[in-house]
C-alpha atoms as a PDB file:
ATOM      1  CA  UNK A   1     -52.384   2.934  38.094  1.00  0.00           C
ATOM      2  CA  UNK A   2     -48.604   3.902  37.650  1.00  0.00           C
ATOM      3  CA  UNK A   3     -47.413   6.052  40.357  1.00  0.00           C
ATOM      4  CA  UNK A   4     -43.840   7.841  39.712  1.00  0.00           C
ATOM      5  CA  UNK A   5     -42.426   9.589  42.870  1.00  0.00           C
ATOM      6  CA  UNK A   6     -38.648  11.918  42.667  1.00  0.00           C
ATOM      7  CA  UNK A   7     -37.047  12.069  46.004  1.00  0.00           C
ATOM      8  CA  UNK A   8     -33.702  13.442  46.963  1.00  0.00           C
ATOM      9  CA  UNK A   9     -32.582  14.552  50.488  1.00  0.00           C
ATOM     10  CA  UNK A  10     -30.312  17.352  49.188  1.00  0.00           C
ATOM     11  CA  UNK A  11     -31.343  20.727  47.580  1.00  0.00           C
ATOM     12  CA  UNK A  12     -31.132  21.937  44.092  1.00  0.00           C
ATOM     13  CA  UNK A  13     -31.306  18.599  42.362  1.00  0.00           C
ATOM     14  CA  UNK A  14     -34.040  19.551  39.924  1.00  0.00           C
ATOM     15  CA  UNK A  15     -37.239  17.266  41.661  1.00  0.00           C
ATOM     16  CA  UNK A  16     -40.089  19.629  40.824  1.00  0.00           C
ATOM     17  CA  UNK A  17     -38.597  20.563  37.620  1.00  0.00           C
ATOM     18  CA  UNK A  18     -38.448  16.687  36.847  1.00  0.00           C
ATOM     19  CA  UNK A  19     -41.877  15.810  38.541  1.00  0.00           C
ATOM     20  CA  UNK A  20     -43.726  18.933  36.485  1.00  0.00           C
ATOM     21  CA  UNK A  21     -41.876  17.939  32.980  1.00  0.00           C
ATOM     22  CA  UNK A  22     -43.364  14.131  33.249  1.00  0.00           C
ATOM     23  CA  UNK A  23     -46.295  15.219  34.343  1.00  0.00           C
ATOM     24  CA  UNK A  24     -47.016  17.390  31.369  1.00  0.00           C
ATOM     25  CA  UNK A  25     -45.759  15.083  29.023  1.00  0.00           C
ATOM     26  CA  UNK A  26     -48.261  12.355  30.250  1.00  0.00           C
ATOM     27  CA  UNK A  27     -50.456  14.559  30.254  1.00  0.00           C
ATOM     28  CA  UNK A  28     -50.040  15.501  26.333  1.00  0.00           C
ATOM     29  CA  UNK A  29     -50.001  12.064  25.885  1.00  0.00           C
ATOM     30  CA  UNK A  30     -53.724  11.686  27.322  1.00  0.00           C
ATOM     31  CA  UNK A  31     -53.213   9.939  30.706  1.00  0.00           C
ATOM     32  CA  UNK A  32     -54.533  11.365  33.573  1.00  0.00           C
ATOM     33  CA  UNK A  33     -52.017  13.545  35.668  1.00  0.00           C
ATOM     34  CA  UNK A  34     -52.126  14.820  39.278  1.00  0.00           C
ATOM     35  CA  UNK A  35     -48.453  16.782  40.206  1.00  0.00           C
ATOM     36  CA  UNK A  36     -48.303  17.001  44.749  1.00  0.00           C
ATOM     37  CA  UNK A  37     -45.096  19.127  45.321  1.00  0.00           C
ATOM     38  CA  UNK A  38     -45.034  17.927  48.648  1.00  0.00           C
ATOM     39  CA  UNK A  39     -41.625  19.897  49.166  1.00  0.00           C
ATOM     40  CA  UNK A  40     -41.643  22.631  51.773  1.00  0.00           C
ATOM     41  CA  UNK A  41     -39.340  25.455  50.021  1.00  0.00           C
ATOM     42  CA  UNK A  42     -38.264  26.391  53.631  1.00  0.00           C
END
């Protein structure tokens, strides 16, 4: 199992955008993907 985390304390620095474009291109590549925004948006 490979687990690949982003974190960054400040705003704006692209961390779901980054997360979600991995995760779909492992998923296109035929591994098994689960994407947890754990980030609150608040």
């Amino acid at each position: 199992m490979v687990i690949i985390a982003f974190y960054n304390l400040k705003g704006g620095v692209g961390k779901t955008a980054s997360a979600v474009t991995f995760a779909y291109l492992a998923a296109a590549n035929g591994l098994k993907t689960l994407v947890w925004d754990l980030d609150p948006q608040v």
